[in-house]
Protein backbone atom coordinates (compact mmCIF):
# COMPACT_ATOMS: atom_id res chain seq x y z
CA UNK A 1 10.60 -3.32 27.57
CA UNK A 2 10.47 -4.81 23.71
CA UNK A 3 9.59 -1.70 21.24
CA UNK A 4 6.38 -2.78 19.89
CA UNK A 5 5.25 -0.98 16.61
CA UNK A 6 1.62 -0.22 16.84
CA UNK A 7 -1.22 0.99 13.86
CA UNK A 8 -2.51 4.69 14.15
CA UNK A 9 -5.64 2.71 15.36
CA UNK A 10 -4.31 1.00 17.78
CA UNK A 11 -2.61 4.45 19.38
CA UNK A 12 -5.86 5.99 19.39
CA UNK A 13 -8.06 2.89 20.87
CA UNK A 14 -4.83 3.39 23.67
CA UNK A 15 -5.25 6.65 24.45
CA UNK A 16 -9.30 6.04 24.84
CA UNK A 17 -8.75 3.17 26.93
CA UNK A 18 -5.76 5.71 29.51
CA UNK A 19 -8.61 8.66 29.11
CA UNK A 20 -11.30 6.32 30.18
CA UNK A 21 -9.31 4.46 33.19
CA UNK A 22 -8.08 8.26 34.53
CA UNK A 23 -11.67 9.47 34.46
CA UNK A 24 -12.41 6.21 36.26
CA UNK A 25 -9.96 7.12 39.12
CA UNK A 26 -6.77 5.55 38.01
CA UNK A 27 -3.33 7.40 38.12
CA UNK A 28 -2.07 8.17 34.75
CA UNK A 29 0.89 6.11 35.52
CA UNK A 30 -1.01 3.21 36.48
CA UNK A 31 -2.93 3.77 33.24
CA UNK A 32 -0.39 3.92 31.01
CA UNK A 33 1.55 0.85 32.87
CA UNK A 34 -1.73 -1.27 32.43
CA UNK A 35 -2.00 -0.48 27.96
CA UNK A 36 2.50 -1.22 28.61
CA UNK A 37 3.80 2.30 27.18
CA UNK A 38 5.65 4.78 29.20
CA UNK A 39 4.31 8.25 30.16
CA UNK A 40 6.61 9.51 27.47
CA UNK A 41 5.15 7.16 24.56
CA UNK A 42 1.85 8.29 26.07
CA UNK A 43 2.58 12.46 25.60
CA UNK A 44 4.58 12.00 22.15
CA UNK A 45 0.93 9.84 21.20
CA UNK A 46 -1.23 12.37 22.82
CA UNK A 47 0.51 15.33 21.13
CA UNK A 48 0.04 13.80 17.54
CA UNK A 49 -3.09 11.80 17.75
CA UNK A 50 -4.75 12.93 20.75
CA UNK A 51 -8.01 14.98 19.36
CA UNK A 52 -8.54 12.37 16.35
CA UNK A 53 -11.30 9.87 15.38
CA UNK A 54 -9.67 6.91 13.62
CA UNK A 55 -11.67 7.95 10.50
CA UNK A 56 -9.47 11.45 10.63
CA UNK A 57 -6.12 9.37 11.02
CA UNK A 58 -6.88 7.21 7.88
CA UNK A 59 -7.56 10.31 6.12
CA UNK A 60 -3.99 11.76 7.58
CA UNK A 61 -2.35 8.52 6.15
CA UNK A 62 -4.14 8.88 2.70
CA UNK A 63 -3.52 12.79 2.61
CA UNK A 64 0.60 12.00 3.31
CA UNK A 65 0.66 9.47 1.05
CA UNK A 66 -0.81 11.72 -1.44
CA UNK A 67 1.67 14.23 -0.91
CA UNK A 68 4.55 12.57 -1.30
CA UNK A 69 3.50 11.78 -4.41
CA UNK A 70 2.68 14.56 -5.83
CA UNK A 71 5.63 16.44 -4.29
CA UNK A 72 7.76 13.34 -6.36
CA UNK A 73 5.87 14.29 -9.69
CA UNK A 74 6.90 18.12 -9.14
CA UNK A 75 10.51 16.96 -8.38
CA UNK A 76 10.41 14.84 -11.63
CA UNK A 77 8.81 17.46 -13.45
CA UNK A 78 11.49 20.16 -12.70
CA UNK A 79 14.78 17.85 -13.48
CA UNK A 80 12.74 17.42 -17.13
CA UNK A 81 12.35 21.25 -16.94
CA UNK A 82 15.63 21.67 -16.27
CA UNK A 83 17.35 19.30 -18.81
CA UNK A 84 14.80 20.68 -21.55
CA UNK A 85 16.09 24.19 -20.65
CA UNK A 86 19.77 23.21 -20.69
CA UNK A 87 19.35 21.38 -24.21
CA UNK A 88 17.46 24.57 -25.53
CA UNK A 89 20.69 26.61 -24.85
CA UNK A 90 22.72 24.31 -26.51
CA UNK A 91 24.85 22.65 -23.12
């Protein structure tokens, strides 16, 4: 099967579409085969996005993108910190 890269909509409009087809009577296999992901995409998806709204997963992205900035200013910070502490001493 070709890896396919999919949007955190896209994994969330997938899991709908496998919740709605088991409630309608379908296997979860069959399910799963019919969206083409295996039962094993379908858990790892279920475990991270499987109570979300696609509103809440946009605001995940923006939140982790957020993050890793800030946690880069606080790294850049503390090398200046650091240099400014070793010049004060005279290194």
């Amino acid at each position: 099967m070709a890896r396919k890269t999919f949007s955190t909509e896209q994994i969330i409009n997938k899991l709908r579409e496998v919740e709605l087809e088991v409630g309608r009577g379908m296997t979860l296999q069959e399910a799963v085969r019919k969206i083409e992901i295996t039962e094993q995409t379908y858990y790892r998806w279920r475990k991270a996005y499987g109570t979300m709204h696609i509103e809440q997963a946009k605001r995940l992205k923006e939140l982790e993108r957020e993050n890793f900035r800030l946690r880069k200013v606080v790294a850049d910070l503390a090398i200046d910190n650091a240099v400014l502490k070793d010049a004060a001493l005279g290194k």
